[in-house]
PDB file of N, CA and C in Angstrom:
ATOM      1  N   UNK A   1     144.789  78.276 295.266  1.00  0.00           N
ATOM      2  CA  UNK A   1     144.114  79.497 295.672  1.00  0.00           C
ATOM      3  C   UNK A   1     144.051  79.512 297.196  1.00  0.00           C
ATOM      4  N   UNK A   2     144.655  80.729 297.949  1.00  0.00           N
ATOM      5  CA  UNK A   2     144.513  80.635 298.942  1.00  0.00           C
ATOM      6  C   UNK A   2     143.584  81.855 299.382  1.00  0.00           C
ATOM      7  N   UNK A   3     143.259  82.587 300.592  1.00  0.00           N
ATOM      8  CA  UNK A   3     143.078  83.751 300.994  1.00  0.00           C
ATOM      9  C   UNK A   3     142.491  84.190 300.357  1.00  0.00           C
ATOM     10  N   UNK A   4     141.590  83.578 299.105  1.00  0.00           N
ATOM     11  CA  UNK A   4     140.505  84.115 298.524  1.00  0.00           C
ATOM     12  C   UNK A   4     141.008  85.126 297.399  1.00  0.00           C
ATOM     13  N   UNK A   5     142.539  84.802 297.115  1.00  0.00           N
ATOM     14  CA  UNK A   5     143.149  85.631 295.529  1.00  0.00           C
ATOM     15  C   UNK A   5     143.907  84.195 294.971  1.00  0.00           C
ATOM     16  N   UNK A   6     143.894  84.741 293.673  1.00  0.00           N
ATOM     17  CA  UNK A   6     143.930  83.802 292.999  1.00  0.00           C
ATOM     18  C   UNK A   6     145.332  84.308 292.169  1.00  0.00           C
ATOM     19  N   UNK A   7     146.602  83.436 292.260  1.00  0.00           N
ATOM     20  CA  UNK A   7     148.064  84.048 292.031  1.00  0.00           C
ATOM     21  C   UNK A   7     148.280  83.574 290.664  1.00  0.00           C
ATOM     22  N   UNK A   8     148.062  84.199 289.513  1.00  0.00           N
ATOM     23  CA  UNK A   8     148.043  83.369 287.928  1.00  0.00           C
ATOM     24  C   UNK A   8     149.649  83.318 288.068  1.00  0.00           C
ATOM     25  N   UNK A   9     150.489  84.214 288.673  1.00  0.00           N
ATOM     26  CA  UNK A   9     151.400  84.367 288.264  1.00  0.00           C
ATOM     27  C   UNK A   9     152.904  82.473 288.340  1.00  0.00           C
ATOM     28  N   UNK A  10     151.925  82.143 289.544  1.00  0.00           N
ATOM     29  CA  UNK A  10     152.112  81.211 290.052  1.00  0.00           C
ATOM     30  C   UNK A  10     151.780  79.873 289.684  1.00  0.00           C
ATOM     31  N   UNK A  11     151.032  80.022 288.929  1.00  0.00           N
ATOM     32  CA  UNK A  11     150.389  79.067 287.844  1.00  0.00           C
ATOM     33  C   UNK A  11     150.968  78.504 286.179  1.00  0.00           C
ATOM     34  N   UNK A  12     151.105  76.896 285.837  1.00  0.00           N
ATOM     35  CA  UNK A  12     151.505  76.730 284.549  1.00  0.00           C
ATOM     36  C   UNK A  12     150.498  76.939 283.908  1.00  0.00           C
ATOM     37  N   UNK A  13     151.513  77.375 282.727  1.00  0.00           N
ATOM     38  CA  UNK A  13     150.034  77.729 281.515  1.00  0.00           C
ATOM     39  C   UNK A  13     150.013  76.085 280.723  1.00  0.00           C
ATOM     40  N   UNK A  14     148.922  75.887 280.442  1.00  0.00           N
ATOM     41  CA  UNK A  14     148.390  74.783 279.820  1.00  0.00           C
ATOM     42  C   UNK A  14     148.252  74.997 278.225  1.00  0.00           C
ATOM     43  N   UNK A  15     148.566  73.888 277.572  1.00  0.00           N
ATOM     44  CA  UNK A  15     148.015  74.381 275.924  1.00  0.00           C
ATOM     45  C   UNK A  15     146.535  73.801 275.896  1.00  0.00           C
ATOM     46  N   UNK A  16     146.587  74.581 274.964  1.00  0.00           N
ATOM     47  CA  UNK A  16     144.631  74.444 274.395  1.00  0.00           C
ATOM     48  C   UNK A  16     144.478  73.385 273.543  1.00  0.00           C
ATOM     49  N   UNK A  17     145.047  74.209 272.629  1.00  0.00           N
ATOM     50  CA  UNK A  17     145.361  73.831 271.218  1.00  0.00           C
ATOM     51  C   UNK A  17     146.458  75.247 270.222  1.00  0.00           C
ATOM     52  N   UNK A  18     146.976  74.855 269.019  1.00  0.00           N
ATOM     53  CA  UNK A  18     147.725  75.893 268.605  1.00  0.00           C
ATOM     54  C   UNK A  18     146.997  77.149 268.843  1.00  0.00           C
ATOM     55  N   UNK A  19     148.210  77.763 269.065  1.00  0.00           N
ATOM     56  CA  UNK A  19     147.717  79.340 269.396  1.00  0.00           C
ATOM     57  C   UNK A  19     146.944  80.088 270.913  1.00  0.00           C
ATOM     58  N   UNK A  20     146.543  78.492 271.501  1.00  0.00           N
ATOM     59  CA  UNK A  20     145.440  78.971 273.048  1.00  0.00           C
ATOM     60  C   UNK A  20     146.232  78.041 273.945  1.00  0.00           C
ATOM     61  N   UNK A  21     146.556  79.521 275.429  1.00  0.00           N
ATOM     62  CA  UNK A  21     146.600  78.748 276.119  1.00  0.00           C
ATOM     63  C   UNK A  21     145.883  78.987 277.474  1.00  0.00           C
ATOM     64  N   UNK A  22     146.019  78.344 278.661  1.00  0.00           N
ATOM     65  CA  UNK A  22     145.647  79.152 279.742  1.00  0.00           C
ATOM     66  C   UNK A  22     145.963  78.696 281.080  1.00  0.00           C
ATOM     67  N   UNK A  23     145.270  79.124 282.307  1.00  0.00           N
ATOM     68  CA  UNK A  23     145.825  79.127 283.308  1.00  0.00           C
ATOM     69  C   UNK A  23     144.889  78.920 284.017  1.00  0.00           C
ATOM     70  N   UNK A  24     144.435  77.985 284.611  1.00  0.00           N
ATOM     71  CA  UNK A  24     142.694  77.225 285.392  1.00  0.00           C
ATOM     72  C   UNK A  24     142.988  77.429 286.732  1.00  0.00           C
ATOM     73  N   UNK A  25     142.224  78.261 287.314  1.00  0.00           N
ATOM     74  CA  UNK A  25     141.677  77.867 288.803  1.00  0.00           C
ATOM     75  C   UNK A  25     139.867  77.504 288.802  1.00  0.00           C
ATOM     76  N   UNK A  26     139.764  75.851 289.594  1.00  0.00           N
ATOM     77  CA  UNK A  26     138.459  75.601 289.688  1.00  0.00           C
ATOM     78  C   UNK A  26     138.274  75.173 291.266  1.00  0.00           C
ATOM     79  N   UNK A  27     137.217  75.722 291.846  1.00  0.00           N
ATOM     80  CA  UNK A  27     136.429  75.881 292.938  1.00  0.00           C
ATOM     81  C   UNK A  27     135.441  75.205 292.689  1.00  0.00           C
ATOM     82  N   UNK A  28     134.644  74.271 293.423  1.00  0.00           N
ATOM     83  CA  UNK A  28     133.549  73.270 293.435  1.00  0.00           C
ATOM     84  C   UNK A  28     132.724  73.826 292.114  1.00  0.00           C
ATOM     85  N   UNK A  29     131.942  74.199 291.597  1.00  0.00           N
ATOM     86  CA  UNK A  29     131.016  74.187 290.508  1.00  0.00           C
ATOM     87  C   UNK A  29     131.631  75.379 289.556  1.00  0.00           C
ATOM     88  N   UNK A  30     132.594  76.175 289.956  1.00  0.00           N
ATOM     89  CA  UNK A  30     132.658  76.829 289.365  1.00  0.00           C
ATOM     90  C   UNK A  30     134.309  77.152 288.550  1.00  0.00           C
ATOM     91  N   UNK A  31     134.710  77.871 287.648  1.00  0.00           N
ATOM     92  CA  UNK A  31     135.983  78.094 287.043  1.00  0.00           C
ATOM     93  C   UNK A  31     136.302  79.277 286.847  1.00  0.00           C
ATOM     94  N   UNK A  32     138.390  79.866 286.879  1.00  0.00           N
ATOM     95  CA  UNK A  32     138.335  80.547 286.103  1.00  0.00           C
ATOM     96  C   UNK A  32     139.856  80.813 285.724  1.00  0.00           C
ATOM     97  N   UNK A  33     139.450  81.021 284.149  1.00  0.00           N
ATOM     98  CA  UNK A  33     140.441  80.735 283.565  1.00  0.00           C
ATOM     99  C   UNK A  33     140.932  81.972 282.989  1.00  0.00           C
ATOM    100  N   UNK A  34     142.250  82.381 282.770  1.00  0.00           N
ATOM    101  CA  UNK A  34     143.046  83.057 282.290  1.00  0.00           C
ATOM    102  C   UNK A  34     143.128  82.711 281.158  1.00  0.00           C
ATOM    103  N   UNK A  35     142.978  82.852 279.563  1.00  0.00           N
ATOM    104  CA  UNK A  35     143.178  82.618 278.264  1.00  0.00           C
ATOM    105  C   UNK A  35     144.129  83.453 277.703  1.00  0.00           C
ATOM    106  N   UNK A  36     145.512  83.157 276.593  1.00  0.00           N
ATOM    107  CA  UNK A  36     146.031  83.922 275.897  1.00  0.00           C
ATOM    108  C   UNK A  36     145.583  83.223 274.482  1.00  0.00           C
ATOM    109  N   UNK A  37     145.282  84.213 273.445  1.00  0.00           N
ATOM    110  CA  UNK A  37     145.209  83.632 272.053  1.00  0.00           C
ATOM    111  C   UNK A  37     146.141  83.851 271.141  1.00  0.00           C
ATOM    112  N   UNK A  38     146.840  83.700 270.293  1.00  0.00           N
ATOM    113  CA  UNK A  38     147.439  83.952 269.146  1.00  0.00           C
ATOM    114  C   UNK A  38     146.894  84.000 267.845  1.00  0.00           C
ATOM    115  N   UNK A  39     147.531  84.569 266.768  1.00  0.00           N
ATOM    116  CA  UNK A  39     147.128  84.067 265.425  1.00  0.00           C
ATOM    117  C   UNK A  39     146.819  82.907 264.812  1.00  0.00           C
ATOM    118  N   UNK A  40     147.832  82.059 265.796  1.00  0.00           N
ATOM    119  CA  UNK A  40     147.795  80.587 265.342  1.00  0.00           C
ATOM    120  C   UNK A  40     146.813  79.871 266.227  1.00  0.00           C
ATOM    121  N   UNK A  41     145.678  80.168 266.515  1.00  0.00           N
ATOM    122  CA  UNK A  41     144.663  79.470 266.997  1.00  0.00           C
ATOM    123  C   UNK A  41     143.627  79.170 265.284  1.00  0.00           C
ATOM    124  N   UNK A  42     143.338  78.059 264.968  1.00  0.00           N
ATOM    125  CA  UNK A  42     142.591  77.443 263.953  1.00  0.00           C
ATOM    126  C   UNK A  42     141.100  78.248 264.077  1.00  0.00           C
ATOM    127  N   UNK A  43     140.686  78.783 263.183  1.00  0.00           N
ATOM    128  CA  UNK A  43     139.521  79.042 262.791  1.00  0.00           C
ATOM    129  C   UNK A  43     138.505  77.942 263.573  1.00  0.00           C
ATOM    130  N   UNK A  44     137.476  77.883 264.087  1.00  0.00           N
ATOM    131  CA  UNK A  44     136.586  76.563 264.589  1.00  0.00           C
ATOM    132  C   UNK A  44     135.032  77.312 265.388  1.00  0.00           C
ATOM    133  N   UNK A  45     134.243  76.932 265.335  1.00  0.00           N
ATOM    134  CA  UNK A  45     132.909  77.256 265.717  1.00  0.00           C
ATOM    135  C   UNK A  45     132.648  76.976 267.468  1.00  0.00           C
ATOM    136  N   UNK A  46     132.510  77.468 268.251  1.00  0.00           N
ATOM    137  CA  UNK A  46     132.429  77.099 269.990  1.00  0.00           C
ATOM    138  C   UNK A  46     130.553  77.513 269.926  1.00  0.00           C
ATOM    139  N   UNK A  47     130.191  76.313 270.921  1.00  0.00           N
ATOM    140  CA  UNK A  47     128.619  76.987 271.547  1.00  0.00           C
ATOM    141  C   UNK A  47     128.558  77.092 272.802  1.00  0.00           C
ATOM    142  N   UNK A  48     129.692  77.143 273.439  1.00  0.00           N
ATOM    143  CA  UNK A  48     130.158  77.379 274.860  1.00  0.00           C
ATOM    144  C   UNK A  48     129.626  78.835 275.139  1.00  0.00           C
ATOM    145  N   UNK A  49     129.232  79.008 276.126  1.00  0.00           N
ATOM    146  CA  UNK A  49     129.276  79.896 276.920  1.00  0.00           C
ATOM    147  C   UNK A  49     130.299  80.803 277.243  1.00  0.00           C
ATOM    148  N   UNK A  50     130.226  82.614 277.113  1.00  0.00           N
ATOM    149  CA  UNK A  50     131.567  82.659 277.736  1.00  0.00           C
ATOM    150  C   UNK A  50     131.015  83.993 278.658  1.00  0.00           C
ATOM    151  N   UNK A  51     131.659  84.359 279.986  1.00  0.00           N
ATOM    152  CA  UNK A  51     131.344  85.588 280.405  1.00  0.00           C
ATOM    153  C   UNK A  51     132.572  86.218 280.764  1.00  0.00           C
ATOM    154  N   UNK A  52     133.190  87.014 280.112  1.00  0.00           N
ATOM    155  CA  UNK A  52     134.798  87.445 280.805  1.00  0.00           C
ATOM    156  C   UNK A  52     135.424  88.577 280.498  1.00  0.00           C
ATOM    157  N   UNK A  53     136.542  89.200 280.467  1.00  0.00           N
ATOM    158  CA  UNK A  53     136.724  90.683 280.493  1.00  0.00           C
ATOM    159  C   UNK A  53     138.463  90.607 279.563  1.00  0.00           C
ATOM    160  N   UNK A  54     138.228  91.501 278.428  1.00  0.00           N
ATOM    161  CA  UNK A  54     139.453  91.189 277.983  1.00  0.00           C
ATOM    162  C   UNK A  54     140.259  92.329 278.320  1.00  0.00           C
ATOM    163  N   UNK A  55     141.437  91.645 278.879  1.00  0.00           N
ATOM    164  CA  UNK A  55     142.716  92.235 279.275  1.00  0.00           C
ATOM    165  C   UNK A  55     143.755  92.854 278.299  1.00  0.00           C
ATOM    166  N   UNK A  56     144.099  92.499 277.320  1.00  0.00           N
ATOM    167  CA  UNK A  56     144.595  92.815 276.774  1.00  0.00           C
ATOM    168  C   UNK A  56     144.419  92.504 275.233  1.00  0.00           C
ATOM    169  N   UNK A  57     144.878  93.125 274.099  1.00  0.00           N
ATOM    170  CA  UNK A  57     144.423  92.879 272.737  1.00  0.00           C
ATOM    171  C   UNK A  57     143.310  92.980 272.215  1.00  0.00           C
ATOM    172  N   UNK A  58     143.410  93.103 270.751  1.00  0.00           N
ATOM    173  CA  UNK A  58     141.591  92.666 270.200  1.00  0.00           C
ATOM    174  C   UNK A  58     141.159  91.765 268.781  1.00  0.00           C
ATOM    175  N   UNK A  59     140.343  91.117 269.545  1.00  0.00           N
ATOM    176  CA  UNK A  59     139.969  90.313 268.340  1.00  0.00           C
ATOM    177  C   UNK A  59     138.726  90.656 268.095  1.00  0.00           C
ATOM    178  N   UNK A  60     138.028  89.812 266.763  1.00  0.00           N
ATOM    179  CA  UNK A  60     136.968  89.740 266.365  1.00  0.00           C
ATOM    180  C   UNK A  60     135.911  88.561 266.228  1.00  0.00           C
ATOM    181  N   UNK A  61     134.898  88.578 266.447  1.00  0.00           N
ATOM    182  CA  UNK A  61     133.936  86.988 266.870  1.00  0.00           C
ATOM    183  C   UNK A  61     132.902  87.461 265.934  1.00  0.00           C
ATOM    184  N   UNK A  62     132.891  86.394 265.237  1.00  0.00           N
ATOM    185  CA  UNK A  62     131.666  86.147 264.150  1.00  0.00           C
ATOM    186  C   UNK A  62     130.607  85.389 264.686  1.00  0.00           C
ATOM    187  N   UNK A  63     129.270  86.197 264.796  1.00  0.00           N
ATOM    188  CA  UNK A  63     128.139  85.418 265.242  1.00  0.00           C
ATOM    189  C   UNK A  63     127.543  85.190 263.731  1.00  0.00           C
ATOM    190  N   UNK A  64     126.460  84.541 263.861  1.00  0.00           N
ATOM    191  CA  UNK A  64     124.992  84.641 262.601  1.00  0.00           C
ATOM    192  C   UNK A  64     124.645  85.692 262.328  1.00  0.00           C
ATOM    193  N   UNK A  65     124.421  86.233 263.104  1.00  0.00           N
ATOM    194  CA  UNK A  65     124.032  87.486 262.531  1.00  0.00           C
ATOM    195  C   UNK A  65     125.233  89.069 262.631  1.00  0.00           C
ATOM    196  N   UNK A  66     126.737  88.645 262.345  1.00  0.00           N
ATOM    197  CA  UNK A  66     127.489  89.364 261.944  1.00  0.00           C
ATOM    198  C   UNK A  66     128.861  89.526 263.013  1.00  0.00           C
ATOM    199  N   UNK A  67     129.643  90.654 262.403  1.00  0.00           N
ATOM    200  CA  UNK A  67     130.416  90.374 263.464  1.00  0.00           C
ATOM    201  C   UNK A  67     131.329  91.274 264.177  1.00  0.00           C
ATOM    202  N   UNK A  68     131.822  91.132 265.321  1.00  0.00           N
ATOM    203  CA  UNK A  68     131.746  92.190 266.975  1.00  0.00           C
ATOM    204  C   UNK A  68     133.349  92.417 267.377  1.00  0.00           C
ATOM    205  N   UNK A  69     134.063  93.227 266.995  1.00  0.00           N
ATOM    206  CA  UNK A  69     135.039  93.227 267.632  1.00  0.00           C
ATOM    207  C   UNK A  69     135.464  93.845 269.076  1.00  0.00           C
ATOM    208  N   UNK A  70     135.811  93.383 270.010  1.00  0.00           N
ATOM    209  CA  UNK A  70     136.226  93.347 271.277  1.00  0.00           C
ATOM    210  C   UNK A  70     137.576  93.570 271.945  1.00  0.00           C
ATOM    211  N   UNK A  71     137.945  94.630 272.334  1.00  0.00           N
ATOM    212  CA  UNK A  71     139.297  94.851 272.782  1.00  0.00           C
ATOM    213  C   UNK A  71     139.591  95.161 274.357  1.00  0.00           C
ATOM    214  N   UNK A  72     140.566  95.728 274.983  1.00  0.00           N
ATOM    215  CA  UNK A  72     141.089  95.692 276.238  1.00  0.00           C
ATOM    216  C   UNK A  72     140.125  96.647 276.447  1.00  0.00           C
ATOM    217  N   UNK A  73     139.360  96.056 277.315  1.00  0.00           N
ATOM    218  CA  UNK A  73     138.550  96.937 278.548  1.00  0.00           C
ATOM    219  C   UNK A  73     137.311  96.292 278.116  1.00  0.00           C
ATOM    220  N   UNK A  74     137.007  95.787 277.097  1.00  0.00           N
ATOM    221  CA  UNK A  74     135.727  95.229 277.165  1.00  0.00           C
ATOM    222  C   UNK A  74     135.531  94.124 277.915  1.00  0.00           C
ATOM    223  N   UNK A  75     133.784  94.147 278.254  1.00  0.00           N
ATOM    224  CA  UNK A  75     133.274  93.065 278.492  1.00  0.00           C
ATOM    225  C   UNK A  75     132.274  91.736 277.703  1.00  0.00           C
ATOM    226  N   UNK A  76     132.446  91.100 278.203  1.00  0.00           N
ATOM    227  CA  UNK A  76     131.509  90.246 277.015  1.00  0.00           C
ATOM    228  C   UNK A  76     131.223  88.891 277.983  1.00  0.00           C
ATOM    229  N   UNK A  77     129.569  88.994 277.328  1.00  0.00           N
ATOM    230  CA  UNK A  77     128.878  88.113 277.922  1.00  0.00           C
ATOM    231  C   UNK A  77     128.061  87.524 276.299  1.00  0.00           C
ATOM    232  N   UNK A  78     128.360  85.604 276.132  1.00  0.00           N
ATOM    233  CA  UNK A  78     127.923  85.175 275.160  1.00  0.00           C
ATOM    234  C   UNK A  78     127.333  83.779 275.980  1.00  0.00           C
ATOM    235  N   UNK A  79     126.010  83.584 275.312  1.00  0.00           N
ATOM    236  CA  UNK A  79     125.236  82.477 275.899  1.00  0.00           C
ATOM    237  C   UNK A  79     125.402  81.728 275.446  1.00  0.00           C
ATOM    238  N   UNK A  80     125.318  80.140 276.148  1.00  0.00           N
ATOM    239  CA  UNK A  80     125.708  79.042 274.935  1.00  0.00           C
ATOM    240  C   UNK A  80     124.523  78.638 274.221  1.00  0.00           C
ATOM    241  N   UNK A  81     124.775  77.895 273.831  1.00  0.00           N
ATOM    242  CA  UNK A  81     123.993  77.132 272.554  1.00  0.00           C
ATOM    243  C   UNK A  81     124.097  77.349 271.332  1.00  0.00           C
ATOM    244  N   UNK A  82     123.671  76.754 270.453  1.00  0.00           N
ATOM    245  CA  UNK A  82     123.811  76.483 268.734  1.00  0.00           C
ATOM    246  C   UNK A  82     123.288  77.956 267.943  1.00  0.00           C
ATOM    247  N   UNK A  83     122.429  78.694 268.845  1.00  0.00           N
ATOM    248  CA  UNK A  83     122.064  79.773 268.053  1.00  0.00           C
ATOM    249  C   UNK A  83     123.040  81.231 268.608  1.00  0.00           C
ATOM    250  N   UNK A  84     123.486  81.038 269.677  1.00  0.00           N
ATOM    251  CA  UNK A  84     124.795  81.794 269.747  1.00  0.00           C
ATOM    252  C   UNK A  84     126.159  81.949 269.812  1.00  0.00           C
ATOM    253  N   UNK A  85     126.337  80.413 268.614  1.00  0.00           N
ATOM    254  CA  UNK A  85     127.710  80.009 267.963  1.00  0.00           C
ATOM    255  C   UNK A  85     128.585  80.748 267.750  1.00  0.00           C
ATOM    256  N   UNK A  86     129.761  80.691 267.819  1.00  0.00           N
ATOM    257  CA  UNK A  86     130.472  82.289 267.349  1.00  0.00           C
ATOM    258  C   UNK A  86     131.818  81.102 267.426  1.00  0.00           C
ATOM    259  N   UNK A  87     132.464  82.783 266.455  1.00  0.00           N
ATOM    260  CA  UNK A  87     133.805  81.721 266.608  1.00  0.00           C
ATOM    261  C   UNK A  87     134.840  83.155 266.258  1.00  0.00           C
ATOM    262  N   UNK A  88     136.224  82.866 266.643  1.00  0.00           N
ATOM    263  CA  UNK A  88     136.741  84.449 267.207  1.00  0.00           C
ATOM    264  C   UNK A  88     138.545  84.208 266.112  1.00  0.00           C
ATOM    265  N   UNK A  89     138.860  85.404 266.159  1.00  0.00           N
ATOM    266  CA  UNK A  89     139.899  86.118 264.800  1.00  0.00           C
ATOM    267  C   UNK A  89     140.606  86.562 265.870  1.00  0.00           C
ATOM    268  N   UNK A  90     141.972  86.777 266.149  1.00  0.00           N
ATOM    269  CA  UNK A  90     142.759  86.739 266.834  1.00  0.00           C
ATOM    270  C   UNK A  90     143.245  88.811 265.338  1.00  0.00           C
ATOM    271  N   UNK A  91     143.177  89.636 266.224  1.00  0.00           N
ATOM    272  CA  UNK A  91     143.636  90.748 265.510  1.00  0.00           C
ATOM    273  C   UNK A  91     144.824  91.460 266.040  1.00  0.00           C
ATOM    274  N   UNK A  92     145.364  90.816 266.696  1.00  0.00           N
ATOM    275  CA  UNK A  92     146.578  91.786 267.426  1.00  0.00           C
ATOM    276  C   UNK A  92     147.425  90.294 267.795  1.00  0.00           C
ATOM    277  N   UNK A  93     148.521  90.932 267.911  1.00  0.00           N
ATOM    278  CA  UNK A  93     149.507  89.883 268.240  1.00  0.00           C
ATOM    279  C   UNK A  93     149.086  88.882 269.503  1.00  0.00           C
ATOM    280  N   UNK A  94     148.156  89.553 270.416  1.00  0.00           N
ATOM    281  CA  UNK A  94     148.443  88.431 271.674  1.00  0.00           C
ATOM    282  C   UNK A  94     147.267  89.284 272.167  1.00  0.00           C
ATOM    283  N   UNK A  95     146.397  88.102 272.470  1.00  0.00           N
ATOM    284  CA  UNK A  95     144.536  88.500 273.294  1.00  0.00           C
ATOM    285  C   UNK A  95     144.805  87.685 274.454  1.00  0.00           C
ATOM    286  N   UNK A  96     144.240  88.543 275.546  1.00  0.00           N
ATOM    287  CA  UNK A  96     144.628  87.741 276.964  1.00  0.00           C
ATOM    288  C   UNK A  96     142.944  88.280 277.449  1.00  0.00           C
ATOM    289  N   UNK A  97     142.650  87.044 277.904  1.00  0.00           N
ATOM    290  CA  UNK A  97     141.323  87.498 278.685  1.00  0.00           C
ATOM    291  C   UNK A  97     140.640  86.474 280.365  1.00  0.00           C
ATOM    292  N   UNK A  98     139.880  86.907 280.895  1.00  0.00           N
ATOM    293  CA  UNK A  98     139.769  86.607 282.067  1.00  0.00           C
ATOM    294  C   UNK A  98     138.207  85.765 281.781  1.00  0.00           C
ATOM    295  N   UNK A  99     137.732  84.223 282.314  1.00  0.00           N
ATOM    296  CA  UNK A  99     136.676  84.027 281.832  1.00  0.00           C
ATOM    297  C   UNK A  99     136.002  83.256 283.224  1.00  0.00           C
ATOM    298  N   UNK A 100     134.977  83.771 284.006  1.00  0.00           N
ATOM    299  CA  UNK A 100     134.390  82.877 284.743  1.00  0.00           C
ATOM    300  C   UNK A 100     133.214  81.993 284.003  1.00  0.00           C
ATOM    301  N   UNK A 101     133.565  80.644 283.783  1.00  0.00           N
ATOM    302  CA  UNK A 101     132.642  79.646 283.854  1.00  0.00           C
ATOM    303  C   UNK A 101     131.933  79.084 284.885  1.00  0.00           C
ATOM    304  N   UNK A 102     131.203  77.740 284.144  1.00  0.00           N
ATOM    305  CA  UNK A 102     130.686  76.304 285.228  1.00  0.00           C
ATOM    306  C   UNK A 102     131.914  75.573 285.011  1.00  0.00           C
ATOM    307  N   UNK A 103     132.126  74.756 286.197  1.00  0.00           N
ATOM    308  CA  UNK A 103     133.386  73.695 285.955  1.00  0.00           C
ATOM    309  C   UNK A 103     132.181  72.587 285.514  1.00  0.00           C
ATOM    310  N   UNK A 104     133.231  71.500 284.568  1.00  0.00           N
ATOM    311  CA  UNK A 104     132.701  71.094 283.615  1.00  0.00           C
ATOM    312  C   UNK A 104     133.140  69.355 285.119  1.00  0.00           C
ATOM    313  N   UNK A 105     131.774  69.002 285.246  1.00  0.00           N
ATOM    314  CA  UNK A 105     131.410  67.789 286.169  1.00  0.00           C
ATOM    315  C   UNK A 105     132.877  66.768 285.848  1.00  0.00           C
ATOM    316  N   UNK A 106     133.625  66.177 287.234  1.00  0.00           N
ATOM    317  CA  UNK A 106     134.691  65.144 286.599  1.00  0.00           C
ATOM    318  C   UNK A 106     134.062  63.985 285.934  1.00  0.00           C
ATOM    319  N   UNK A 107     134.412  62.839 284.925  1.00  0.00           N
ATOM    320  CA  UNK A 107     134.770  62.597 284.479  1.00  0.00           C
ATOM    321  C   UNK A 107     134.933  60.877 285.192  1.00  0.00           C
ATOM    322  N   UNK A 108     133.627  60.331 285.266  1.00  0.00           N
ATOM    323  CA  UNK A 108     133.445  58.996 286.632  1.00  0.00           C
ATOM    324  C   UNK A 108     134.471  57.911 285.588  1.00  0.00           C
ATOM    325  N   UNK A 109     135.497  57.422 286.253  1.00  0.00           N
ATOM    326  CA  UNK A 109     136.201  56.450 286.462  1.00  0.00           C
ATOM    327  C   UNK A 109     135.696  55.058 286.548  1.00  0.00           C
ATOM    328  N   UNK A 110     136.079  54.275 285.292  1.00  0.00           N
ATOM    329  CA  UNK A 110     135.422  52.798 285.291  1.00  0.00           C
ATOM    330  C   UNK A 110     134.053  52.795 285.696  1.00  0.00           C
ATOM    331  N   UNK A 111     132.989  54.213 285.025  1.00  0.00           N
ATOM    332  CA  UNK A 111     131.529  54.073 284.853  1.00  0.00           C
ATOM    333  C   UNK A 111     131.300  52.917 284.132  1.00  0.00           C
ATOM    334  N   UNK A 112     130.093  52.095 284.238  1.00  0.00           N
ATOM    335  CA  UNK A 112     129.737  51.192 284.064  1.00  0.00           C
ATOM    336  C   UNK A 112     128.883  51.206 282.902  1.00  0.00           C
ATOM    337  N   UNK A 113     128.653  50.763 281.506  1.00  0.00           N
ATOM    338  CA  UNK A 113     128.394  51.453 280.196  1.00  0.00           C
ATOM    339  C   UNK A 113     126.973  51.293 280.550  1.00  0.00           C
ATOM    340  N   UNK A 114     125.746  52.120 279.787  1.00  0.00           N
ATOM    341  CA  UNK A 114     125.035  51.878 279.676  1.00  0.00           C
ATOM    342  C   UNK A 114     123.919  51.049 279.064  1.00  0.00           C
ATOM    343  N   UNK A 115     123.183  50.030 279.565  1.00  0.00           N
ATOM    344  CA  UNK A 115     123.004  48.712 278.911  1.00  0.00           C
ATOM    345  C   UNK A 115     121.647  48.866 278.682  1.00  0.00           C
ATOM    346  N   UNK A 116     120.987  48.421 277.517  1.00  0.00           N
ATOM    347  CA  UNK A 116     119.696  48.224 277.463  1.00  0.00           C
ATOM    348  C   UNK A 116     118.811  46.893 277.617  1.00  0.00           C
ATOM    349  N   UNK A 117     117.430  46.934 278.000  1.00  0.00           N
ATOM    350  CA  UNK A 117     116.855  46.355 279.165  1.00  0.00           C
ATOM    351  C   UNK A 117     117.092  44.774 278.414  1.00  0.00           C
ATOM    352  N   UNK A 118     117.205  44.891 276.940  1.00  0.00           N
ATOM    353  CA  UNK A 118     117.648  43.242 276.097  1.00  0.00           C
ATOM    354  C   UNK A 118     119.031  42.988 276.708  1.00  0.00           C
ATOM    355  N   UNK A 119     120.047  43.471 277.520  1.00  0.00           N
ATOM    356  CA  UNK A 119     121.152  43.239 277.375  1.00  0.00           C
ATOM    357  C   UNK A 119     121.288  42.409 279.111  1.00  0.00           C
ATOM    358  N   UNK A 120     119.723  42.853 279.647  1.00  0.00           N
ATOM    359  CA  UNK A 120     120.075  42.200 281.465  1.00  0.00           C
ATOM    360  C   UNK A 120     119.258  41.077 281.551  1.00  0.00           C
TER     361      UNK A 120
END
């Protein structure tokens, strides 16, 4: 990222998992990722957080209490946690969406395990 735009075009896409992929730019605390979905993304439950704008296609996301379909031009803002679980149906050939997150803290290198006070 230079000049304060961000060139996806310029960017490898990463796999997810079947069916998801995307395209990460992360800035100190924060992320954002380009997502494409397919059909072939597995059914699975997320309590992630999401806030982002879909570009293209539409799918459908099953919360608890029912469920929301979302297409090009919408926005969507979902909070995380266990009570606003959702999990999303891929309805068109190809869902592309734009998502600003938190970048998720690295990942400390030869951390030292945590020991309890019988173990010093």
């Amino acid at each position: 990222m230079t000049g304060y735009r961000v060139d996806f075009a310029s960017l490898a896409w990463e796999r997810v998992t079947d069916g998801v992929r995307q395209k990460t730019v992360t800035d100190g605390d924060r992320k954002l990722r380009l997502v494409e979905y397919t059909k072939a993304m597995p059914p699975h439950w997320c309590e992630k957080g999401h806030c982002g704008y879909i570009l293209q296609g539409r799918f459908e996301i099953e919360f608890a209490d029912g469920i929301r379909v979302f297409e090009r031009g919408d926005g969507l803002f979902i909070p995380g946690g266990k009570s606003h679980k959702h999990r999303a149906r891929v309805l068109s050939k190809v869902v592309r969406a734009v998502f600003v997150e938190d970048a998720e803290p690295p990942v400390a290198a030869n951390k030292p395990a945590n020991r309890s006070r019988s173990d010093r």
